[in-house]
C-alpha atoms as a PDB file:
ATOM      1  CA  UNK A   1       0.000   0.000   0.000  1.00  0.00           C
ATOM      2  CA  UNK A   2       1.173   3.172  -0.945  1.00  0.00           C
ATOM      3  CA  UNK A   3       1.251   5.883   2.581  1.00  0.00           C
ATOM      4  CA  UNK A   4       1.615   9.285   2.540  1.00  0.00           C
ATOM      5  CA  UNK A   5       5.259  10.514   2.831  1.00  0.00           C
ATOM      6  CA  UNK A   6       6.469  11.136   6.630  1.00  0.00           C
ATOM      7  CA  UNK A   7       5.059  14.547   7.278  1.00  0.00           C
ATOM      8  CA  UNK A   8       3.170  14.966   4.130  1.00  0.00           C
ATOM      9  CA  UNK A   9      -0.254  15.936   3.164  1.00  0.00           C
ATOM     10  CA  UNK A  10       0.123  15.236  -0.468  1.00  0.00           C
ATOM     11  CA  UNK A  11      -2.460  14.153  -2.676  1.00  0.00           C
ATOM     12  CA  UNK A  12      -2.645  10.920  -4.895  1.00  0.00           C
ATOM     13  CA  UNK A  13      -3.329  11.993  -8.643  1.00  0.00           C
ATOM     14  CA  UNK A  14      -5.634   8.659 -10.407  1.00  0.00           C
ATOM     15  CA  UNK A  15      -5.634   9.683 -14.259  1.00  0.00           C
ATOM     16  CA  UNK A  16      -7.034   8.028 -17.261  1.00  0.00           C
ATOM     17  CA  UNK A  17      -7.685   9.348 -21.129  1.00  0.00           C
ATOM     18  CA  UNK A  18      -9.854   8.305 -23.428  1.00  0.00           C
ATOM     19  CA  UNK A  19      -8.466   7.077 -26.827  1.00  0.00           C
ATOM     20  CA  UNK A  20      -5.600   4.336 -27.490  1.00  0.00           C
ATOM     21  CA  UNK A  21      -4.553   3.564 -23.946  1.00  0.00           C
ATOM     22  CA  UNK A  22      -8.713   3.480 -22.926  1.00  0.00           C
ATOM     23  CA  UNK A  23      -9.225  -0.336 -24.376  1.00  0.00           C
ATOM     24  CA  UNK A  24     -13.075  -1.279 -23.908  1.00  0.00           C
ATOM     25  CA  UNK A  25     -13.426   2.292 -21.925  1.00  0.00           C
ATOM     26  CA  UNK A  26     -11.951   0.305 -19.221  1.00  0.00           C
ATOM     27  CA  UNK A  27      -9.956   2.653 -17.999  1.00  0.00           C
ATOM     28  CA  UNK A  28     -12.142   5.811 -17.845  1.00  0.00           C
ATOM     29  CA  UNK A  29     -14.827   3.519 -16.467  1.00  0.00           C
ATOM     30  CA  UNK A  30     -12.730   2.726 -13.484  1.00  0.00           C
ATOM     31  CA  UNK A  31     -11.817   6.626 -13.234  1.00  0.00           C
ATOM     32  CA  UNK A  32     -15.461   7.390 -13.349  1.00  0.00           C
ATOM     33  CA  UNK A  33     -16.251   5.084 -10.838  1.00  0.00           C
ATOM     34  CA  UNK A  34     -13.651   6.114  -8.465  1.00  0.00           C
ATOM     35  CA  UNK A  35     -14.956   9.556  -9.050  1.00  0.00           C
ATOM     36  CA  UNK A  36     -18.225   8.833  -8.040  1.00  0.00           C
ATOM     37  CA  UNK A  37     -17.740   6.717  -5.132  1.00  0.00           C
ATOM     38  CA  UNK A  38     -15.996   9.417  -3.770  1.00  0.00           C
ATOM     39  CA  UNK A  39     -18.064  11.973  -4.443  1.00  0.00           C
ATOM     40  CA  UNK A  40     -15.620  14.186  -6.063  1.00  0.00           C
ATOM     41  CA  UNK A  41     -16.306  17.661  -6.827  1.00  0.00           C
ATOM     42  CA  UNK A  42     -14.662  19.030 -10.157  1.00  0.00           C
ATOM     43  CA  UNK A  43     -12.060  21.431  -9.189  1.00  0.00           C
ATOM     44  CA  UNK A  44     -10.068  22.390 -12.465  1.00  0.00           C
ATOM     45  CA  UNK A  45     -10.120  21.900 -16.313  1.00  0.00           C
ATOM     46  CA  UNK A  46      -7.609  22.697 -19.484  1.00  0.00           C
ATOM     47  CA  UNK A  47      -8.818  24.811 -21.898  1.00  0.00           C
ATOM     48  CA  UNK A  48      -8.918  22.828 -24.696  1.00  0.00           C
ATOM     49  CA  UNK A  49      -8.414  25.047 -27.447  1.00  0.00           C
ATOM     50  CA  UNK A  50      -4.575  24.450 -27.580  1.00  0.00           C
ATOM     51  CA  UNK A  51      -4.417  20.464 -27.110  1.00  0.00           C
ATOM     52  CA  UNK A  52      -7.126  19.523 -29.638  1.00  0.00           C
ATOM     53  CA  UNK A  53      -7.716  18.768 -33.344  1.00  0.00           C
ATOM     54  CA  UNK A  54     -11.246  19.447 -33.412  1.00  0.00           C
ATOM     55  CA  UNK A  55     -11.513  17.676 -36.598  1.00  0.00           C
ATOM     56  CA  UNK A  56     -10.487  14.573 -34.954  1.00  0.00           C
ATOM     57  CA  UNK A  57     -12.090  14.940 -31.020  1.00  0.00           C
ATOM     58  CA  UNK A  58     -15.299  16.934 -32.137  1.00  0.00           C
ATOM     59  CA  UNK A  59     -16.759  19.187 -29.448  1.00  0.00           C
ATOM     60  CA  UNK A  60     -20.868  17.820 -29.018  1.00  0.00           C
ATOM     61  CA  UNK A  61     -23.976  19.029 -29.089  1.00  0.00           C
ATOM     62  CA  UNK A  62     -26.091  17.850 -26.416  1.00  0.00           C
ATOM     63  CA  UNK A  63     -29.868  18.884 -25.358  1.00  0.00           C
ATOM     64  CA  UNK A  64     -31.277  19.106 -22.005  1.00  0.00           C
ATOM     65  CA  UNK A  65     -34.678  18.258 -21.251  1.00  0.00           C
ATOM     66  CA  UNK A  66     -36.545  21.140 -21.789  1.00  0.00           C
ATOM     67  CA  UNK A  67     -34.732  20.897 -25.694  1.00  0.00           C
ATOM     68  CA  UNK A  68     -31.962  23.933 -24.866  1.00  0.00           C
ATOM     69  CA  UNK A  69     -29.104  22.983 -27.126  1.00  0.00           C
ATOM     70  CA  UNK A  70     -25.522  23.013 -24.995  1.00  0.00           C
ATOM     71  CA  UNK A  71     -22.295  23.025 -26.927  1.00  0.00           C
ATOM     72  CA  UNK A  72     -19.648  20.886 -24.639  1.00  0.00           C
ATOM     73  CA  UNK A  73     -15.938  20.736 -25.648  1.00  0.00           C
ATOM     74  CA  UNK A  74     -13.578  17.646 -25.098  1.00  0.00           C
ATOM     75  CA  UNK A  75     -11.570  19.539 -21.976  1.00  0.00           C
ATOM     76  CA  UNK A  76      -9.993  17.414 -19.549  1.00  0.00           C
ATOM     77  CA  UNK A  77     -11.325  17.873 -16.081  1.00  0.00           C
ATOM     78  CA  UNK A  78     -10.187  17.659 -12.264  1.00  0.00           C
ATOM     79  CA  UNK A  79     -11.895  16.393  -9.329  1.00  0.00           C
ATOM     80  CA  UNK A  80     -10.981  16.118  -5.556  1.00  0.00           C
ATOM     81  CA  UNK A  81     -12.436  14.302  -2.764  1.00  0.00           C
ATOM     82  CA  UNK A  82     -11.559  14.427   0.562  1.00  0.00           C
ATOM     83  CA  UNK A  83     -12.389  11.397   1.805  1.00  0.00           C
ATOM     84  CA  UNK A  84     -13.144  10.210   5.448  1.00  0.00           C
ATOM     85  CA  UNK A  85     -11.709   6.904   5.498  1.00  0.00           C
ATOM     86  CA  UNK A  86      -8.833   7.226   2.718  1.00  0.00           C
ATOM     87  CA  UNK A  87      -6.469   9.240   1.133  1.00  0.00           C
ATOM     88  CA  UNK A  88      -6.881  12.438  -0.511  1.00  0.00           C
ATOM     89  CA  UNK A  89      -7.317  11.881  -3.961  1.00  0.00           C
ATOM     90  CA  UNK A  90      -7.320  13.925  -7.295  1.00  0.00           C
ATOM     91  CA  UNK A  91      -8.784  12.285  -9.975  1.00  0.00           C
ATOM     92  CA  UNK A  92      -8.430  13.172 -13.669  1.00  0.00           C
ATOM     93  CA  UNK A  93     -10.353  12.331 -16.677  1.00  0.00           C
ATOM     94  CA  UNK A  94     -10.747  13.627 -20.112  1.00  0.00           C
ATOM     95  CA  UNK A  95      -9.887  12.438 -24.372  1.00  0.00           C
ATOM     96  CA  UNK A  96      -5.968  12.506 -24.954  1.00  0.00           C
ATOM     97  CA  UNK A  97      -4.806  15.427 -26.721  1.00  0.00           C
ATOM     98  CA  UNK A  98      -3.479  15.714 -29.880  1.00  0.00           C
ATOM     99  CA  UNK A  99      -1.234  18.616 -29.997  1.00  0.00           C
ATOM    100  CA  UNK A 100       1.198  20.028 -27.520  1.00  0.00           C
ATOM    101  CA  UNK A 101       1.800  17.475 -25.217  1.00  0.00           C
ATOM    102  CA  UNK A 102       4.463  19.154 -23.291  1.00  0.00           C
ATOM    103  CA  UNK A 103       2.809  22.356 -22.757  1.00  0.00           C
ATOM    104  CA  UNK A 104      -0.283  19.841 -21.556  1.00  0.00           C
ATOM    105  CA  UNK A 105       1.786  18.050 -19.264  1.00  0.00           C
ATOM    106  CA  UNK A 106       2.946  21.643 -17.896  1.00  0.00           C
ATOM    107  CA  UNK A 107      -0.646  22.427 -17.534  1.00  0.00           C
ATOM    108  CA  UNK A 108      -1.487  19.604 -15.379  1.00  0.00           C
ATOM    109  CA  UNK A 109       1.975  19.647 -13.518  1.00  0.00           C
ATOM    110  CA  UNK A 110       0.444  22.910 -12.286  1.00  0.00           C
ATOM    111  CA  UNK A 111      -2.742  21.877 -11.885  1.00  0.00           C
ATOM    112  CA  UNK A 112      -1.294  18.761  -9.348  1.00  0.00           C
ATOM    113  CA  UNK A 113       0.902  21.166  -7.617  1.00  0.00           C
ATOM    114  CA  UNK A 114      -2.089  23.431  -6.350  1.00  0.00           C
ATOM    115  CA  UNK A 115      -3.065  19.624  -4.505  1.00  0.00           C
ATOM    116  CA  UNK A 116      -0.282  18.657  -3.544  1.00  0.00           C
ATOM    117  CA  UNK A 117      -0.003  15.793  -5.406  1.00  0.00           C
ATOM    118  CA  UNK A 118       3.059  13.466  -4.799  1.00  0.00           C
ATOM    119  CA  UNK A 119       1.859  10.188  -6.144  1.00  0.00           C
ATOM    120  CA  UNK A 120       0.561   9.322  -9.350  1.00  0.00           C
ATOM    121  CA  UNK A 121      -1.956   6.213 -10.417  1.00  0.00           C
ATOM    122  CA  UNK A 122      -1.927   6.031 -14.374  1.00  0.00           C
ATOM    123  CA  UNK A 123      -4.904   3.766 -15.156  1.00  0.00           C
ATOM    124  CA  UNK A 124      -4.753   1.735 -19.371  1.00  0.00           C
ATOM    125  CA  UNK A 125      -6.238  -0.312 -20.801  1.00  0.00           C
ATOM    126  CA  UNK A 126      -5.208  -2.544 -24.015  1.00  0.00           C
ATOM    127  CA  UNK A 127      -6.234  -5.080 -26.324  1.00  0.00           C
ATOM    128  CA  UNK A 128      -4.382  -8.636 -25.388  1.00  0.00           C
ATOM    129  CA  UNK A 129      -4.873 -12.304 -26.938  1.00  0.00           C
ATOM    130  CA  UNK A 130      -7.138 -13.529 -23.670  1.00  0.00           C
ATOM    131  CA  UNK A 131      -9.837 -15.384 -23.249  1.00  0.00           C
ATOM    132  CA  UNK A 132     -13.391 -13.034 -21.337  1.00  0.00           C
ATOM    133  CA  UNK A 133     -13.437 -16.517 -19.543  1.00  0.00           C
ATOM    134  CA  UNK A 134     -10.619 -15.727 -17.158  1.00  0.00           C
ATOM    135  CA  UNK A 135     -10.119 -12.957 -14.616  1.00  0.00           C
ATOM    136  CA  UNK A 136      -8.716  -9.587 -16.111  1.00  0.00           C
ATOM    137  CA  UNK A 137      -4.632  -9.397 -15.750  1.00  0.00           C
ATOM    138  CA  UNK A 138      -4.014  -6.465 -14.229  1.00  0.00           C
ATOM    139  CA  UNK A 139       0.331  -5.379 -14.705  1.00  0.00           C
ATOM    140  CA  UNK A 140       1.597  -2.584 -12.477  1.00  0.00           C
ATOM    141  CA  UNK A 141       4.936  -1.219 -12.842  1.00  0.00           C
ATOM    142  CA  UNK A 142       7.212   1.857 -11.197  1.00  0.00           C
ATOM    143  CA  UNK A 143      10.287   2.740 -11.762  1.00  0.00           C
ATOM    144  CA  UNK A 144      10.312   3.476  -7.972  1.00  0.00           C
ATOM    145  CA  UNK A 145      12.894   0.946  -6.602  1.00  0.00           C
ATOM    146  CA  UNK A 146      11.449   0.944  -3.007  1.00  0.00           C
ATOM    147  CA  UNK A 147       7.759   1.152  -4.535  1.00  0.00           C
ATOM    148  CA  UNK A 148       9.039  -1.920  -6.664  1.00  0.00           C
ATOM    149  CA  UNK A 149      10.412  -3.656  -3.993  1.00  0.00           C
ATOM    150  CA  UNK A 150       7.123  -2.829  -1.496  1.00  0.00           C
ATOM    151  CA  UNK A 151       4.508  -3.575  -3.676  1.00  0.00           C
ATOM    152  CA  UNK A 152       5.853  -6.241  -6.285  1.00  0.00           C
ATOM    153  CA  UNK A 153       5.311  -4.462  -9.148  1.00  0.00           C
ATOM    154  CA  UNK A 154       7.765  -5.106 -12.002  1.00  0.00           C
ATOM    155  CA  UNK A 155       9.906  -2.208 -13.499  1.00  0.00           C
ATOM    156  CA  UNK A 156       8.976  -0.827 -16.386  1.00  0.00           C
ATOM    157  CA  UNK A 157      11.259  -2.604 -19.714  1.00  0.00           C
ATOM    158  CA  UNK A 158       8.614  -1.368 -22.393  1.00  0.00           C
ATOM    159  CA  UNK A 159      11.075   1.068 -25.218  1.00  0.00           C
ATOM    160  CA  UNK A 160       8.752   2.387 -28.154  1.00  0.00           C
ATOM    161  CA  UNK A 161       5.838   4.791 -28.911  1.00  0.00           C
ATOM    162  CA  UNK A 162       3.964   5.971 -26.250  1.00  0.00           C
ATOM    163  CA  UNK A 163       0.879   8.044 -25.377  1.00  0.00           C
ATOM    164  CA  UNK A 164       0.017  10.835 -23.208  1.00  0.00           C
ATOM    165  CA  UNK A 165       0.041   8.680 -19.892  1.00  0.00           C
ATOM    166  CA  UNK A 166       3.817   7.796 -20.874  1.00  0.00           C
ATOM    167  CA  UNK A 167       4.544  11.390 -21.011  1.00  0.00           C
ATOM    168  CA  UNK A 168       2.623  12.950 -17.850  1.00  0.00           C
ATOM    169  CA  UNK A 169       4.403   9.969 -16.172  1.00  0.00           C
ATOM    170  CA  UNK A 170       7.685  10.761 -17.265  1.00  0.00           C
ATOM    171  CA  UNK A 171       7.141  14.281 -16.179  1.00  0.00           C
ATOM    172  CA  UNK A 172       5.922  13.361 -12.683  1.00  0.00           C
ATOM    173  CA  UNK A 173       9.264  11.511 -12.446  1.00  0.00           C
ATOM    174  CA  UNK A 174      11.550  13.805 -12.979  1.00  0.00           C
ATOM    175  CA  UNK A 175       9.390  15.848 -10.603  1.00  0.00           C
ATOM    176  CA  UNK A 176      10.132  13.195  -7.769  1.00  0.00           C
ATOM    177  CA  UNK A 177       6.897  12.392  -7.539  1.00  0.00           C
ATOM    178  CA  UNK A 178       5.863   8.260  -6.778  1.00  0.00           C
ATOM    179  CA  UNK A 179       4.411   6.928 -10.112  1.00  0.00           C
ATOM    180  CA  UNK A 180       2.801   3.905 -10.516  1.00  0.00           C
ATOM    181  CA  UNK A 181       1.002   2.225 -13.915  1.00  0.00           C
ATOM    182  CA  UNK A 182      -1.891   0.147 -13.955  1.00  0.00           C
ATOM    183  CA  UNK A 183      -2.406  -1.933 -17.329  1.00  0.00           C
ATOM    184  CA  UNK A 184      -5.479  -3.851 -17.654  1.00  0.00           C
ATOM    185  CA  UNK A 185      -5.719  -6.685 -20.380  1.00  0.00           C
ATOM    186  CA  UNK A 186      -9.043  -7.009 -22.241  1.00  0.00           C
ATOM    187  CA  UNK A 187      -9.590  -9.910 -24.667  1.00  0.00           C
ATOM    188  CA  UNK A 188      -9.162  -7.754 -28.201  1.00  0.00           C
ATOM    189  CA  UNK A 189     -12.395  -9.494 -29.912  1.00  0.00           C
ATOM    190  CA  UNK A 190     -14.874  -8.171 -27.629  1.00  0.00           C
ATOM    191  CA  UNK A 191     -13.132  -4.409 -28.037  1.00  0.00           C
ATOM    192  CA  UNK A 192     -16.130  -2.352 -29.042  1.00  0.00           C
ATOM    193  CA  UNK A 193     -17.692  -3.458 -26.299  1.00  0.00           C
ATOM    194  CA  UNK A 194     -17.180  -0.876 -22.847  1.00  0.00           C
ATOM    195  CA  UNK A 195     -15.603  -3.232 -20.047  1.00  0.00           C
ATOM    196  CA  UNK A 196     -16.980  -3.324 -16.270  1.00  0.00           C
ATOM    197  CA  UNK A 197     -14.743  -6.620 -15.428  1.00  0.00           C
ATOM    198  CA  UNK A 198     -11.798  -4.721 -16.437  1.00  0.00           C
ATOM    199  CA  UNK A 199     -12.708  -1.188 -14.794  1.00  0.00           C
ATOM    200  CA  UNK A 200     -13.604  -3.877 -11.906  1.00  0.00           C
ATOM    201  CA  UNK A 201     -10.170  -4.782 -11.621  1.00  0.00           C
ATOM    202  CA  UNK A 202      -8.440  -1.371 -12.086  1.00  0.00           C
ATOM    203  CA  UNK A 203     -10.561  -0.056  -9.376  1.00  0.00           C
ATOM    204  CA  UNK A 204      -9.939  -3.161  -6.820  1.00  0.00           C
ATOM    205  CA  UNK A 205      -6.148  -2.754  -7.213  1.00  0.00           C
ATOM    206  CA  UNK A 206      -6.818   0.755  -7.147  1.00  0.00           C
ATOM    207  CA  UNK A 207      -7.874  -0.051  -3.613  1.00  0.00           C
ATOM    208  CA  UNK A 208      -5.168  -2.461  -2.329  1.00  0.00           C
ATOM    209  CA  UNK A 209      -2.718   0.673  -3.353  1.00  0.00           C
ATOM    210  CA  UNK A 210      -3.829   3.631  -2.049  1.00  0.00           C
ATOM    211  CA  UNK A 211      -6.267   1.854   0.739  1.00  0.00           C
ATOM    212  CA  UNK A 212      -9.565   3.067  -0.750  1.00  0.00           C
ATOM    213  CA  UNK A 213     -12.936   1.720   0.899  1.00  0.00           C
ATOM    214  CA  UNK A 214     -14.931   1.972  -2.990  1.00  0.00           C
ATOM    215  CA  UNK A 215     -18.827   0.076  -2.969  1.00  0.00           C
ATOM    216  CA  UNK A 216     -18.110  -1.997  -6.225  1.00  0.00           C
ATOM    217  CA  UNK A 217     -21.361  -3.866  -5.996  1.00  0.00           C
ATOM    218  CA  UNK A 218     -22.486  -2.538  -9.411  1.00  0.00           C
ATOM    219  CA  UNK A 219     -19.838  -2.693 -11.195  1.00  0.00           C
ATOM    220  CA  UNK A 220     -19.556  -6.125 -10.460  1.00  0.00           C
ATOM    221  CA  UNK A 221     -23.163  -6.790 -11.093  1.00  0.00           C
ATOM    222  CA  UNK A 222     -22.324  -5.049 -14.620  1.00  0.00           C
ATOM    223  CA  UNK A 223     -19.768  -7.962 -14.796  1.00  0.00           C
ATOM    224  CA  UNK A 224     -21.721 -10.098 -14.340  1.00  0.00           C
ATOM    225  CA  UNK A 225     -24.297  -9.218 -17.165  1.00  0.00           C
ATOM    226  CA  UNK A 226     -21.296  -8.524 -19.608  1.00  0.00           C
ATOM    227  CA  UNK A 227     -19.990 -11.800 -18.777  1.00  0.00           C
ATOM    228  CA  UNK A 228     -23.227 -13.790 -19.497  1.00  0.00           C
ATOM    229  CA  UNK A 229     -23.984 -11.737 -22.646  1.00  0.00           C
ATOM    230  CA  UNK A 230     -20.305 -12.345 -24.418  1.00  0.00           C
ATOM    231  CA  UNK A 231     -20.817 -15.846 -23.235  1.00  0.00           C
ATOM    232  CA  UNK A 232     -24.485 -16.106 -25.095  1.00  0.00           C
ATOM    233  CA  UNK A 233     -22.504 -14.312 -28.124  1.00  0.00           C
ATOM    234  CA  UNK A 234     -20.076 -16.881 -28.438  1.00  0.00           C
ATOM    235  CA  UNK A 235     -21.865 -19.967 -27.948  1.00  0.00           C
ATOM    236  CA  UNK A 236     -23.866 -19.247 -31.139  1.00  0.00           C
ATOM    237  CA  UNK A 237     -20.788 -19.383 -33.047  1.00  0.00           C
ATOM    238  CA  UNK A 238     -18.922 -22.258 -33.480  1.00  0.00           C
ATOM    239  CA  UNK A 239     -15.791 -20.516 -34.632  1.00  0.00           C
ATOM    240  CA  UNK A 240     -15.998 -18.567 -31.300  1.00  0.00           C
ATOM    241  CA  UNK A 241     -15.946 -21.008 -29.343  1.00  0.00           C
ATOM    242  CA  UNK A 242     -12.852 -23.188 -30.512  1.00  0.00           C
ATOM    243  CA  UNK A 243     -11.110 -19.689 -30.698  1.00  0.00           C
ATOM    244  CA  UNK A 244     -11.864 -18.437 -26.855  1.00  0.00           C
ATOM    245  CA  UNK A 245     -11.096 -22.265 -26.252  1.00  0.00           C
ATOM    246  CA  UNK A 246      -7.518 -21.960 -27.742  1.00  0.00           C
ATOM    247  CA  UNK A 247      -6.809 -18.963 -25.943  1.00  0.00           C
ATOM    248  CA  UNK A 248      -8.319 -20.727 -22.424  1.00  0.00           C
ATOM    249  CA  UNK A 249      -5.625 -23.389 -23.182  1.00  0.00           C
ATOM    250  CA  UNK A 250      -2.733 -21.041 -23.755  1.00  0.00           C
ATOM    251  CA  UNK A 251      -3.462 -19.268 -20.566  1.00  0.00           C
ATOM    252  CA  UNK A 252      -4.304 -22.588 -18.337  1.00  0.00           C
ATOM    253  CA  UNK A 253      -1.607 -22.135 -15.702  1.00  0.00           C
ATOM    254  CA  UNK A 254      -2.678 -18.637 -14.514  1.00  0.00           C
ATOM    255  CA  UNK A 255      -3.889 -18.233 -11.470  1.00  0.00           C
ATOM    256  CA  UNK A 256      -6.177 -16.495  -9.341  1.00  0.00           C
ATOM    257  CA  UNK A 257      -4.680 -14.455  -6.752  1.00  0.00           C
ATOM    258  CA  UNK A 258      -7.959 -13.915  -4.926  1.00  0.00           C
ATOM    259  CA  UNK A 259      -8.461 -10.434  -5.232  1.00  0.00           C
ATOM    260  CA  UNK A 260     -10.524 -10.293  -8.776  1.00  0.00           C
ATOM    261  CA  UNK A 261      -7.461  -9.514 -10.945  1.00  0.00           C
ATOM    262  CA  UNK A 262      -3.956 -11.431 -12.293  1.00  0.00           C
ATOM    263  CA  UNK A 263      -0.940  -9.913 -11.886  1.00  0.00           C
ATOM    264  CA  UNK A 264       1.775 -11.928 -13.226  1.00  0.00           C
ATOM    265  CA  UNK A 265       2.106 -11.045 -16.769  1.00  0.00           C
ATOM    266  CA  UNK A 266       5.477  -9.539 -16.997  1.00  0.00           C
ATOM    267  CA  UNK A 267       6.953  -6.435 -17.968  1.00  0.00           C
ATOM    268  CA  UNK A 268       8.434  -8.032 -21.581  1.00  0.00           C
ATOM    269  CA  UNK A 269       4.664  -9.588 -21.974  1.00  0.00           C
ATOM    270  CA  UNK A 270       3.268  -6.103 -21.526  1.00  0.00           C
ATOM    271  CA  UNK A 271       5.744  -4.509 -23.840  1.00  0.00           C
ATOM    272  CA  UNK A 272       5.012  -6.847 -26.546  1.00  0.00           C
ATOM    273  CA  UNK A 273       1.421  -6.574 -26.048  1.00  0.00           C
ATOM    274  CA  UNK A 274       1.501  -2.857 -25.859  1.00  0.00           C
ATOM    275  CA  UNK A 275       3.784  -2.187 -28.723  1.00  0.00           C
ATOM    276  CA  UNK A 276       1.465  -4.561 -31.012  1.00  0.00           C
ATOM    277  CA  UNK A 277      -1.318  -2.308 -29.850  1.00  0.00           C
ATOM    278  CA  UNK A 278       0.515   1.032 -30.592  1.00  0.00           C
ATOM    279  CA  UNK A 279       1.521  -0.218 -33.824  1.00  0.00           C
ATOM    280  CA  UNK A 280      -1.797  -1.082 -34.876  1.00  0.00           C
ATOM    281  CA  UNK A 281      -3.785   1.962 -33.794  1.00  0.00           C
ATOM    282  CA  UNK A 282      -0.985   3.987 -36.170  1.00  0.00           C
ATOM    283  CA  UNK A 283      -1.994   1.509 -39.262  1.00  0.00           C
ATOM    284  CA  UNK A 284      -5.285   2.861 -38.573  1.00  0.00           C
ATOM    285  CA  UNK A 285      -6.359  -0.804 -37.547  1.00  0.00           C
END
């Protein structure tokens, strides 16, 4: 579990974007949760004006009830909670930016430092050759020896393109901040389908970190649906089923650790796997 530095009242920073490193929404679906659970109150945004193609990430027209049209723009937005039996915790959610990542990272470097934020949670979420049969994999990683060493997460190996969380966490770093990434695998032919069993397990090792007491009752009854629907899905197809059948043989010694989540994929697994996803997403797969 990660505590607060001797004498400090820092905050922990939990961030996730939407876009390549959100698999299955997994990731922002965990964020979201968090957010709500905690009852976090929105604090700060970026203007998005600089960090956006709006060809690409399209501002939206929404209506409210009484048919008053609202024009909302992709900004990335802040929220705090203070809670009672936990940690303080900043949360941050919003699309990845296009343009200016350095200048963005500056923005929310400035942004954390307001909260006092000294440790960072980067929540992904990416496309992996697993079966939805099995619990979700979970990989953390730090380059924070003692972190490392305290938690057993592996150190990050992974060289290659990377997205926005790569760079925020790299600028944490060199801030001195404690940075830890959360990867979540989601079997890659059920993609365009939004994930509760792998926000579930982002937000349960969410918990065992930072010590968070979250009510995850609906997004594991969510789970629970998802799971019985891809199962329905696949059983009508008997192509499906000898293919989620090969991958339940490839991954037959895993094993569940108990707490909803694996954690034993290793940091050359996760590079691979990552890297394969990167280089598809810029083949416009």
């Amino acid at each position: 579990m990660i505590s607060p530095r001797d004498g400090s009242d820092g905050t922990t920073l939990i961030v996730a974007f939407e876009g390549w490193s959100d698999a299955a929404e997994a990731a922002t679906l965990a964020a979201k949760h968090i957010r709500f659970q905690l009852r976090a109150r929105r604090v700060a945004s970026i203007d998005p004006d600089n960090y956006f193609d709006f060809t690409v990430t399209r501002p939206q027209i929404k209506l409210s009830s009484t048919g008053v049209r609202r024009l909302t723009w992709p900004e990335s937005k802040f929220y705090l909670a203070n809670p009672g039996n936990g940690p303080r915790t900043l949360i941050g959610l919003g699309p990845e930016p296009q343009l200016r990542w350095k200048s963005f990272s500056k923005s929310v470097l400035k942004i954390a430092d307001t909260y006092k934020v000294d440790r960072v949670i980067t929540l992904g979420a990416l496309l992996s050759e697993v079966p939805h049969t099995r619990p979700i994999r979970v990989v953390g990683t730090t380059a924070n020896d003692q972190l490392s060493e305290l938690l057993g997460l592996s150190r990050p190996t992974y060289e290659g393109p990377t997205g926005i969380l790569g760079v925020l966490q790299a600028a944490f770093e060199a801030r001195g901040a404690d940075c830890i990434s959360l990867w979540a695998n989601v079997p890659h032919y059920v993609a365009q389908t939004p994930s509760p069993k792998a926000a579930l397990a982002l937000v349960r090792r969410v918990s065992t970190l930072i010590d968070l007491h979250l009510d995850t009752a609906e997004l594991e009854s969510e789970t629970a649906e998802y799971d019985t629907q891809i199962d329905e899905a696949v059983s009508s197809d008997a192509e499906a089923q000898a293919y989620v059948a090969q991958l339940e043989n490839a991954t037959a010694d895993l094993i569940d650790d108990g707490l909803g989540f694996l954690d034993i994929t290793t940091a050359e697994e996760l590079a691979v796997e990552a890297e394969r996803y990167l280089k598809g997403h810029s083949n416009g797969e």
